[in-house]
C-alpha atoms as a PDB file:
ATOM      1  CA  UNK A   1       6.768-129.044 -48.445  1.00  0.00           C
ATOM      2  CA  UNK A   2       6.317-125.483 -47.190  1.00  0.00           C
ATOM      3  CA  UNK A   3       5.621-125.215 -43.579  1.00  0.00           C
ATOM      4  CA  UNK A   4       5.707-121.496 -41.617  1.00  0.00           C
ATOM      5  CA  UNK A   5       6.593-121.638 -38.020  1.00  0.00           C
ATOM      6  CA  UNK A   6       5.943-118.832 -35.615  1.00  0.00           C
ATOM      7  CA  UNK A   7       9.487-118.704 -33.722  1.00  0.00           C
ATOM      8  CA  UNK A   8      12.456-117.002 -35.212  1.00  0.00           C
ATOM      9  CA  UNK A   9      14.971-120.169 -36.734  1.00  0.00           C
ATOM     10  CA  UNK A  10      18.308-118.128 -36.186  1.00  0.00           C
ATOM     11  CA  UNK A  11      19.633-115.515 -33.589  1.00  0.00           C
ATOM     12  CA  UNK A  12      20.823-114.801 -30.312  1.00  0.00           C
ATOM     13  CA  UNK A  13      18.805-111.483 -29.493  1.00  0.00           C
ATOM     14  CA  UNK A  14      16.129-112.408 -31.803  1.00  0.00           C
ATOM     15  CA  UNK A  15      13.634-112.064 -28.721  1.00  0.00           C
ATOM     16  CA  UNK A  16      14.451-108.361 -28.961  1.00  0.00           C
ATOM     17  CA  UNK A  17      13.388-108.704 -32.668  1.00  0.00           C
ATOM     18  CA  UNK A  18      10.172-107.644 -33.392  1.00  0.00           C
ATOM     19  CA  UNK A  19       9.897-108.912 -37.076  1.00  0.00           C
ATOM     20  CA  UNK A  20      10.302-112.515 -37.285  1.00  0.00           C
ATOM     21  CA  UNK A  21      10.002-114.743 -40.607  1.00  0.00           C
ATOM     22  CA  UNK A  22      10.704-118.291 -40.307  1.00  0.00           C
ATOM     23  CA  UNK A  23      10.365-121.383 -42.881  1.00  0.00           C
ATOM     24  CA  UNK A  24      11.343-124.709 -43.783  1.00  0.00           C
ATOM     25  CA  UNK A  25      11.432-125.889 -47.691  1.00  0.00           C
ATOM     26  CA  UNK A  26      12.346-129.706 -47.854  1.00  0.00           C
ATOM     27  CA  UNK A  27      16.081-129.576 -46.148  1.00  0.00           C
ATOM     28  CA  UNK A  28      16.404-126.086 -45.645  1.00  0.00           C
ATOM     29  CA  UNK A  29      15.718-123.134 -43.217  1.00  0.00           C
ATOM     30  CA  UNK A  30      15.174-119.840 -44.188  1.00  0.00           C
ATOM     31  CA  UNK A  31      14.832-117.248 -41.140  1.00  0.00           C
ATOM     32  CA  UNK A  32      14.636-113.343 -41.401  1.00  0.00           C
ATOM     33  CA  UNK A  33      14.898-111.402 -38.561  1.00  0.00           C
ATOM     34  CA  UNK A  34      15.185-107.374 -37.640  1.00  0.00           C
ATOM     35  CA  UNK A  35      13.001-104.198 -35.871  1.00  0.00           C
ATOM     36  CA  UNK A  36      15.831-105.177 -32.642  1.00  0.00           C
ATOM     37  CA  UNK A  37      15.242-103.094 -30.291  1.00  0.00           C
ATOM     38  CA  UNK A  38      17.084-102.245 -26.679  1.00  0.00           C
ATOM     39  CA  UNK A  39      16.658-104.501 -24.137  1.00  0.00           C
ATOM     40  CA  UNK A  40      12.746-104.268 -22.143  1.00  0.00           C
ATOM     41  CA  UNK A  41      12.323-100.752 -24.322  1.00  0.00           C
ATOM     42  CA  UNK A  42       9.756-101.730 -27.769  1.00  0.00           C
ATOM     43  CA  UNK A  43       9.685 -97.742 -27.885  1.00  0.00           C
ATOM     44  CA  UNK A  44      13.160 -97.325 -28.453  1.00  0.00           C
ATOM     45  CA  UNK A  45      15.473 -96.908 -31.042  1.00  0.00           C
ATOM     46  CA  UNK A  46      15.710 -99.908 -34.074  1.00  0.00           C
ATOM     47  CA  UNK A  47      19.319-101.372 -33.712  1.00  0.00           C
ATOM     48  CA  UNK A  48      21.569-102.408 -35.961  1.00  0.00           C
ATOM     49  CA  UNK A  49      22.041-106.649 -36.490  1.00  0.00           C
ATOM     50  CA  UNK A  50      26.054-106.964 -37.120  1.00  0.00           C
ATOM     51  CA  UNK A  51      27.969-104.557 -38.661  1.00  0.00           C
ATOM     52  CA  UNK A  52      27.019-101.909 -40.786  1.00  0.00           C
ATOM     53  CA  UNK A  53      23.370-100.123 -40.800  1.00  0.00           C
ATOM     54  CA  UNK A  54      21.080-103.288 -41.800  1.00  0.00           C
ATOM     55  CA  UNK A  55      18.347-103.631 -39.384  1.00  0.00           C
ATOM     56  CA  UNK A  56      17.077-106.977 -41.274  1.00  0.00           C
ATOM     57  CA  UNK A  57      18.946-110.669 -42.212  1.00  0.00           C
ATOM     58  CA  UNK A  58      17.573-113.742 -43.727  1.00  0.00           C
ATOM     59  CA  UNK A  59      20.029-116.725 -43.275  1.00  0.00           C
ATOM     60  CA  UNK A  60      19.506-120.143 -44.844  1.00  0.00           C
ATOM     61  CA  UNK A  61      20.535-123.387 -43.099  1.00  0.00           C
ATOM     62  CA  UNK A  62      20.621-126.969 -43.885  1.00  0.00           C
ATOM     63  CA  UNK A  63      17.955-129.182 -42.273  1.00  0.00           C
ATOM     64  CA  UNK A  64      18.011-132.847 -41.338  1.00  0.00           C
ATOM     65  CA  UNK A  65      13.945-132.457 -40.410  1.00  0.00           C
ATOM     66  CA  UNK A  66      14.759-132.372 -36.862  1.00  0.00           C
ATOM     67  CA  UNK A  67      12.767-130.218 -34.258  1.00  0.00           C
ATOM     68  CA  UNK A  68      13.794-128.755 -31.048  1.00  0.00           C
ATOM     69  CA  UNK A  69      13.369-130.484 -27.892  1.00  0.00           C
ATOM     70  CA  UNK A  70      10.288-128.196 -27.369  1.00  0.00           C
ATOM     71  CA  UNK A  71       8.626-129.802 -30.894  1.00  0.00           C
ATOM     72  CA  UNK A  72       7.530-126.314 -31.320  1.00  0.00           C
ATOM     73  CA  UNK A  73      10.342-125.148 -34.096  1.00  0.00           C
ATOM     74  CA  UNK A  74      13.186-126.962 -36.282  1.00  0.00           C
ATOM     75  CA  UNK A  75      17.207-127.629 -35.500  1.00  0.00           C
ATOM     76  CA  UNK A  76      19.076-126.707 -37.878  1.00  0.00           C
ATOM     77  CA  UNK A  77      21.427-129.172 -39.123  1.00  0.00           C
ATOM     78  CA  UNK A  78      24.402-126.381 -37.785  1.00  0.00           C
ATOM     79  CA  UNK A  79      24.633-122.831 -37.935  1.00  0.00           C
ATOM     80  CA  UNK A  80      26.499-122.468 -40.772  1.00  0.00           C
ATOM     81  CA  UNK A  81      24.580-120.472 -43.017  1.00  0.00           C
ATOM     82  CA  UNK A  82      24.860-121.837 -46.545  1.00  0.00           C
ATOM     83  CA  UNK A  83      22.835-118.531 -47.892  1.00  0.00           C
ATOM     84  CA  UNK A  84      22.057-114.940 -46.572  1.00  0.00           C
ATOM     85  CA  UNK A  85      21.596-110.980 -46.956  1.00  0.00           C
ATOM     86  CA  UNK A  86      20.737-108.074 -45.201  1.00  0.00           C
ATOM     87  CA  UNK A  87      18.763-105.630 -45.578  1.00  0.00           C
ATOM     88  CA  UNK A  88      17.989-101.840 -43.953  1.00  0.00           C
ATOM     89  CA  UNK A  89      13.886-101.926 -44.500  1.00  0.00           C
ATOM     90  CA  UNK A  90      11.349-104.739 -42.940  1.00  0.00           C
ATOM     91  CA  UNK A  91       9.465-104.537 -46.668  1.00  0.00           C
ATOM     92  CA  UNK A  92      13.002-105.654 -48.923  1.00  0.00           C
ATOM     93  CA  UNK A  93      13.270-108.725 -45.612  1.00  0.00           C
ATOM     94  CA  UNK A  94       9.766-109.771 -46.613  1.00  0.00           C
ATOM     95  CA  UNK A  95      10.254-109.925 -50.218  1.00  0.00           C
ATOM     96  CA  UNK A  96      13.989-111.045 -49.724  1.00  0.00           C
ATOM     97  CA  UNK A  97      12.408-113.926 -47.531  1.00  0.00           C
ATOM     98  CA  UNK A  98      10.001-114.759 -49.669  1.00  0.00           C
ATOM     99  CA  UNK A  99      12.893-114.900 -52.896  1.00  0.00           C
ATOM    100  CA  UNK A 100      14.393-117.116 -51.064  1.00  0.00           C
ATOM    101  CA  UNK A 101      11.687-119.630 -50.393  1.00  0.00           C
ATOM    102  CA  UNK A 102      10.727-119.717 -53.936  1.00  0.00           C
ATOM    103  CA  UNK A 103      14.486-120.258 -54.531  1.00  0.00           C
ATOM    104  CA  UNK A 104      15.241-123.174 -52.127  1.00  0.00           C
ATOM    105  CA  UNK A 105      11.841-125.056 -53.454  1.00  0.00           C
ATOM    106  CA  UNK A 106      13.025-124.552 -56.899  1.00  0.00           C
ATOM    107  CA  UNK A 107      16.124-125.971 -56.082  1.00  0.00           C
ATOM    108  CA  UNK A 108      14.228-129.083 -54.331  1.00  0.00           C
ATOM    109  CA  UNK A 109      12.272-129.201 -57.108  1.00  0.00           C
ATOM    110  CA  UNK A 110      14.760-129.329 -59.324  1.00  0.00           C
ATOM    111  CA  UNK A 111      17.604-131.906 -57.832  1.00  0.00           C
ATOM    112  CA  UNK A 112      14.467-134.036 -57.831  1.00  0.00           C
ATOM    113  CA  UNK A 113      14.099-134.369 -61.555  1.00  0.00           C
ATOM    114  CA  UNK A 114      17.950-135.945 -61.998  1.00  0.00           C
END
């Protein structure tokens, strides 16, 4: 099952994040974040996340179907991220997102027909 939540699954500044993609495929969380800009200041500058000049990730963690304290977003299992890329434009994080939602249900799909 598919289910879109409207919090950010990964990322210590992802409040100063303005683009936020988060959703759960049967065991797995896939969260893109990017658009971070400086602290209190929406008009400034888009930061870079990590090293380089990406201003977009999507990570991919493994989930137990566990939710927060709150109820109001998943745990994942750890932060290890099993998956990931980054990307410099908000348009290749939505389709990159997206890619890998249809790849983790595929996947779900597929270990379920052994």
């Amino acid at each position: 099952m598919i289910k879109w939540w409207g919090y950010p699954g990964h990322f210590i500044c992802a409040s100063r994040c303005q683009f936020r993609l988060h959703t759960t495929v049967d065991g797995y969380i896939i969260s893109t974040v990017g658009d971070m800009r400086p602290l209190h200041d929406e008009d400034g500058e888009m930061q870079p996340i990590g090293l380089g000049e990406q201003y977009f990730e999507t990570y991919v963690f493994e989930w137990d179907g566990t939710l927060k304290d709150c109820g109001c977003c998943p745990c994942p299992t750890d932060y290890l991220e099993i998956d990931g890329k980054r990307y410099e434009t908000a348009l290749q994080a939505t389709n990159g997102h997206h890619e890998y939602v249809e790849k983790y249900q595929a996947m779900k799909g597929q270990a379920s027909h052994d």
